[in-house]
N, C-alpha and C. Protein backbone atom coordinates (compact mmCIF):
# COMPACT_ATOMS: atom_id res chain seq x y z
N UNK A 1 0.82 -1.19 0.00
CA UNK A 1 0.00 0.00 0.00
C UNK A 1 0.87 1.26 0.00
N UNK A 2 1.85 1.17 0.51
CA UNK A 2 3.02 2.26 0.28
C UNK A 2 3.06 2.87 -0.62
N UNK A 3 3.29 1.63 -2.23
CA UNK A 3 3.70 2.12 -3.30
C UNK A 3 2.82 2.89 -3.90
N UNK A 4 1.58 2.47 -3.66
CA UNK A 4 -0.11 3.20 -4.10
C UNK A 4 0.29 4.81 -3.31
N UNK A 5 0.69 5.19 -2.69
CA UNK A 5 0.13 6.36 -1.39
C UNK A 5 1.37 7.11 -2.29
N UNK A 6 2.42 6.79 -2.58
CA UNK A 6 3.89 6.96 -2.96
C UNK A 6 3.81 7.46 -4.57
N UNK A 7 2.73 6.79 -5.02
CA UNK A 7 2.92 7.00 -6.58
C UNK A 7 1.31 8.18 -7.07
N UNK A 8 0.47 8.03 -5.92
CA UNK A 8 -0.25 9.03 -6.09
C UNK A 8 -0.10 10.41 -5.64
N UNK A 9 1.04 10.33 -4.17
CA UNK A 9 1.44 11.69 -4.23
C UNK A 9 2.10 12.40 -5.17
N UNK A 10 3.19 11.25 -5.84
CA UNK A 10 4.01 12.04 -7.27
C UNK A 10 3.10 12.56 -7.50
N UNK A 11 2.21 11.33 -8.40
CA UNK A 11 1.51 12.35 -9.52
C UNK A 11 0.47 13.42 -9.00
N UNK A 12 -0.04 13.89 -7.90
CA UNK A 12 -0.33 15.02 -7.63
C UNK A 12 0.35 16.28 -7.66
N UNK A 13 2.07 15.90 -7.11
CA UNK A 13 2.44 17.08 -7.21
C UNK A 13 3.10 17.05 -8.64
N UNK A 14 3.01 16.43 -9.56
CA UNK A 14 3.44 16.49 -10.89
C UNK A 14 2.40 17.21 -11.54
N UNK A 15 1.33 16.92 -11.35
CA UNK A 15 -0.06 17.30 -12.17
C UNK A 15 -0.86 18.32 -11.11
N UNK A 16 -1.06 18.34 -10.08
CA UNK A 16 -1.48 20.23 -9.39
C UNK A 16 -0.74 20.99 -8.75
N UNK A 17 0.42 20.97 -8.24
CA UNK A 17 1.03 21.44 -7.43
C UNK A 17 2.60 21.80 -8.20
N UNK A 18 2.16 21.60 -9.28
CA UNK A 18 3.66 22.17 -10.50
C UNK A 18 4.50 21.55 -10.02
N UNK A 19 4.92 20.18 -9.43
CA UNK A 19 6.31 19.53 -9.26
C UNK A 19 6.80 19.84 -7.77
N UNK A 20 5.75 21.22 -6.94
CA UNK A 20 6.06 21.01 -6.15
C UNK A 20 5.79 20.13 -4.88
N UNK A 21 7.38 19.74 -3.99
CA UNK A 21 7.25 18.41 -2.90
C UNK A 21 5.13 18.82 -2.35
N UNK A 22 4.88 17.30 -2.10
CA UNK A 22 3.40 17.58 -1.55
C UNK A 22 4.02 17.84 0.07
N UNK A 23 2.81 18.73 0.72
CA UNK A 23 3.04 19.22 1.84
C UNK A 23 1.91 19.01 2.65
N UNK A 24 1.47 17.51 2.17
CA UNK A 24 0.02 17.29 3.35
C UNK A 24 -0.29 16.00 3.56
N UNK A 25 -0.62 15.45 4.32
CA UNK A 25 -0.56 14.37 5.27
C UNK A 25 -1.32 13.05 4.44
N UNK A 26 -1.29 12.18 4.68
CA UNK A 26 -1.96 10.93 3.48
C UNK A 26 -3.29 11.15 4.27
N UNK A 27 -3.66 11.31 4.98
CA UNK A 27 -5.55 11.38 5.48
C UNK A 27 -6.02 13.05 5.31
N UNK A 28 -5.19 14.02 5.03
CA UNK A 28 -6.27 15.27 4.52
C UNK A 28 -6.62 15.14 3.21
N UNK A 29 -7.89 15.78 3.66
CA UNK A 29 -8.82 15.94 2.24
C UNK A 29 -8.99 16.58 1.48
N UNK A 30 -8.55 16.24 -0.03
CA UNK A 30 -8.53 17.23 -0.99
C UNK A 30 -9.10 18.16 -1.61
N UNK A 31 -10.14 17.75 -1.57
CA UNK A 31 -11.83 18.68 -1.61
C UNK A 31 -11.72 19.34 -0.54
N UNK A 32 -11.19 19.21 0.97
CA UNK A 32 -11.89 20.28 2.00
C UNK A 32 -10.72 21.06 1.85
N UNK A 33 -9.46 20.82 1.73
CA UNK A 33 -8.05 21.64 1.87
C UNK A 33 -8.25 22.28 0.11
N UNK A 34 -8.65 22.28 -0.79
CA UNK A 34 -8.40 22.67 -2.15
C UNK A 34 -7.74 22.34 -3.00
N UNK A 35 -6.88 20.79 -2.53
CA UNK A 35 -5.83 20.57 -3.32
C UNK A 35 -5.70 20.20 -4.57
N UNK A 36 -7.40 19.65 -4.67
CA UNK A 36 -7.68 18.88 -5.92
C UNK A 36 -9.24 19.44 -6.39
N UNK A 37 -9.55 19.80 -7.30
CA UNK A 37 -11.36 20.01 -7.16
C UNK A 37 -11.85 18.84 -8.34
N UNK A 38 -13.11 18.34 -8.31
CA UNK A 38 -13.62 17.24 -8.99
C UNK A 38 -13.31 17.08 -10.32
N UNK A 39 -12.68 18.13 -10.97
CA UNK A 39 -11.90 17.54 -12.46
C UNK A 39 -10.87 16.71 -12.03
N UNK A 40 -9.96 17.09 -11.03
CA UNK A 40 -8.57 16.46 -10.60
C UNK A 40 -8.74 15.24 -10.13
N UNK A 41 -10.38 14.73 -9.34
CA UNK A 41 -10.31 13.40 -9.05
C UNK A 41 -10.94 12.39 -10.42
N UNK A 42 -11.18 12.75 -11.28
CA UNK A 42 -11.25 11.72 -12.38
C UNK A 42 -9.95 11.84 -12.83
N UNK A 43 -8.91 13.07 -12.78
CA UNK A 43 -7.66 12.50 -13.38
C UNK A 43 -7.33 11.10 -12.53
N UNK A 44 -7.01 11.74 -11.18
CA UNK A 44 -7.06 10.72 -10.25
C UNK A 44 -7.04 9.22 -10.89
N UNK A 45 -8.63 8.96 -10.77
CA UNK A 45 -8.99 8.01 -11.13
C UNK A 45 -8.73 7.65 -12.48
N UNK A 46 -8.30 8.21 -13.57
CA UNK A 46 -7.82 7.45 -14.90
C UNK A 46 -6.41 6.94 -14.64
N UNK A 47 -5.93 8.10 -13.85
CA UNK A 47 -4.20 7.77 -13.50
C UNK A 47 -4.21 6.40 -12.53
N UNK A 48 -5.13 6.03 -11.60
CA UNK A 48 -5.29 4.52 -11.03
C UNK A 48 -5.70 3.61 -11.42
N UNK A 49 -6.79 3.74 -12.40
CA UNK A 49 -7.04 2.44 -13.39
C UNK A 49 -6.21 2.20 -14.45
N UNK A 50 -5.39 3.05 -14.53
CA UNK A 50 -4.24 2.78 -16.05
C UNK A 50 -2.99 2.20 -14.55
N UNK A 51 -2.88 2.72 -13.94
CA UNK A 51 -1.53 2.57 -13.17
C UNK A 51 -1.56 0.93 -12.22
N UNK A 52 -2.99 0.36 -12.40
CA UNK A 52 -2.79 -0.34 -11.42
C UNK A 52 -3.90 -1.76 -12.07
N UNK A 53 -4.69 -1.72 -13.41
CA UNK A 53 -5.15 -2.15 -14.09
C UNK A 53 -6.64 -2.58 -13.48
N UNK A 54 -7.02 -1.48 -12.89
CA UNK A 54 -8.48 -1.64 -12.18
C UNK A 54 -9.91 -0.99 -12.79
N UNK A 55 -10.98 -1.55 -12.42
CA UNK A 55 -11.78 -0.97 -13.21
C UNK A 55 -12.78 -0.19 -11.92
N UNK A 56 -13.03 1.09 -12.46
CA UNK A 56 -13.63 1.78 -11.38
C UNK A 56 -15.22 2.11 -12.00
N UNK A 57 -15.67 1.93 -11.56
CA UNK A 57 -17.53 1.60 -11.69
C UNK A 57 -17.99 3.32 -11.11
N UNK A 58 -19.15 3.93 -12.01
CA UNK A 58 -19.38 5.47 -11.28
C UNK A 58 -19.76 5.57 -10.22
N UNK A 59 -20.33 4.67 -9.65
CA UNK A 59 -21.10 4.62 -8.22
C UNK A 59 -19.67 4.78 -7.08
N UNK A 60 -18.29 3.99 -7.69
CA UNK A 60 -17.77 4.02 -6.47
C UNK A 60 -16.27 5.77 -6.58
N UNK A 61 -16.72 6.52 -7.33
CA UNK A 61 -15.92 7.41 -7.36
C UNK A 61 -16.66 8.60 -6.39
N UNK A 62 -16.56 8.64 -5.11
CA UNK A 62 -17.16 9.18 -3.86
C UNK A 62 -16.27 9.86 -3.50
N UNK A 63 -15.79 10.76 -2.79
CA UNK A 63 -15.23 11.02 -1.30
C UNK A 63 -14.49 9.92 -0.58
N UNK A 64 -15.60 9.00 -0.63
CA UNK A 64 -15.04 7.50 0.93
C UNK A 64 -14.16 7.18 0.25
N UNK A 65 -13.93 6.76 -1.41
CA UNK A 65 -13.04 6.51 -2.00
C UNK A 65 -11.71 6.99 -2.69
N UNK A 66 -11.83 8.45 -2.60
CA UNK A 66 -10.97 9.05 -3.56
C UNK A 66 -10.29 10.39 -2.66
N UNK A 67 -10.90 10.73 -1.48
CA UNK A 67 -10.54 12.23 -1.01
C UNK A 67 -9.03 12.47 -0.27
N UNK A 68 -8.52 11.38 -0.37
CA UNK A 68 -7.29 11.28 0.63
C UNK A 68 -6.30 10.21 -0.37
N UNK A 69 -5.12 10.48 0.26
CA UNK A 69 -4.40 9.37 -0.32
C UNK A 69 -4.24 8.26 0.57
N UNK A 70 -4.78 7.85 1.92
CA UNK A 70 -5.24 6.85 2.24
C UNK A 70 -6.35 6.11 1.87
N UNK A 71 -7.14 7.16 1.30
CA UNK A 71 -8.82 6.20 0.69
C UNK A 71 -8.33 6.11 -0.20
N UNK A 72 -7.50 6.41 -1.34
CA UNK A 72 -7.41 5.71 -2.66
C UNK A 72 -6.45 4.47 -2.69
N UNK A 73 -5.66 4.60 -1.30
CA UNK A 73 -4.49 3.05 -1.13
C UNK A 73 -5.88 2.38 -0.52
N UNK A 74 -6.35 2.46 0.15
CA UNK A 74 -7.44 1.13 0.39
C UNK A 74 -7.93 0.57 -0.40
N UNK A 75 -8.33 1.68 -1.16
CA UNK A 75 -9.99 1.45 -2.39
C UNK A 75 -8.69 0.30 -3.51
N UNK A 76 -7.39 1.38 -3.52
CA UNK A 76 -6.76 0.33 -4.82
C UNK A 76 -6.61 -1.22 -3.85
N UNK A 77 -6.10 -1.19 -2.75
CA UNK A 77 -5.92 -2.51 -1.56
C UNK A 77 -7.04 -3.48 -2.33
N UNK A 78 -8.56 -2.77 -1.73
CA UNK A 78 -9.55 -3.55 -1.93
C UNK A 78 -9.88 -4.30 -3.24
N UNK A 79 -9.87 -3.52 -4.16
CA UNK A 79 -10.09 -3.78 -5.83
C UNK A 79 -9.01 -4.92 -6.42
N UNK A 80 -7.25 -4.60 -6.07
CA UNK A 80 -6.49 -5.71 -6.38
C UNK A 80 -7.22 -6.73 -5.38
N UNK A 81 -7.52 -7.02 -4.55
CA UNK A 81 -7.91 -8.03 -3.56
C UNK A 81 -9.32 -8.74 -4.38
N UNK A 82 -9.66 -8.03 -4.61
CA UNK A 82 -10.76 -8.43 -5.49
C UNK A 82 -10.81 -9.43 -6.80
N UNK A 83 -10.09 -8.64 -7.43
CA UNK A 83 -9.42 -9.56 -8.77
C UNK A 83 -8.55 -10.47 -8.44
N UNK A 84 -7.62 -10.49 -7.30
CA UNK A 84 -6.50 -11.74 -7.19
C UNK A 84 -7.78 -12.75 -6.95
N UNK A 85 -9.03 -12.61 -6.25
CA UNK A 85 -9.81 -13.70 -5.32
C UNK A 85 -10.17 -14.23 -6.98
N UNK A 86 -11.04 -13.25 -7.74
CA UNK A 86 -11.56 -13.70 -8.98
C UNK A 86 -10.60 -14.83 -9.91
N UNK A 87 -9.49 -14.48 -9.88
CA UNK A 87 -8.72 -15.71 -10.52
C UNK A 87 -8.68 -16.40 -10.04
């Protein structure tokens, strides 16, 4: 789950924060702090289903799932967990 928390902060501060180091904690929220507004979480989410080969359904692109970079290492946790069971 590291590498998930690790590779979504890059690409945040690659893609909103102009390259610069991120300066906020893996449980603040991006919507309440401004870091990201709802265009930035479908980048989000294309950048995790290409990065991690998951398929994200509209119902589950929420807040519970996406507002932190701890809810998106779970949500990716949960989803690989999902597909390893399916094979």
């Amino acid at each position: 789950m590291q590498e998930v928390r690790q590779a979504v902060k890059t690409f945040i501060a690659d893609n909103f924060l102009f390259g610069q180091a991120p300066n906020f904690s893996d449980d603040d929220s991006f919507l309440e702090n401004g870091l990201i507004d709802s265009m930035g979480i479908l980048a989000l989410v294309e950048f995790v289903t290409q990065s991690y080969g998951i398929t994200v359904a509209d119902e589950e692109i929420l807040p519970e799932n996406w507002d932190s970079v701890n809810r998106i290492a779970q949500f990716v946790k949960q989803k690989l967990a999902v597909q390893a069971a399916a094979n």
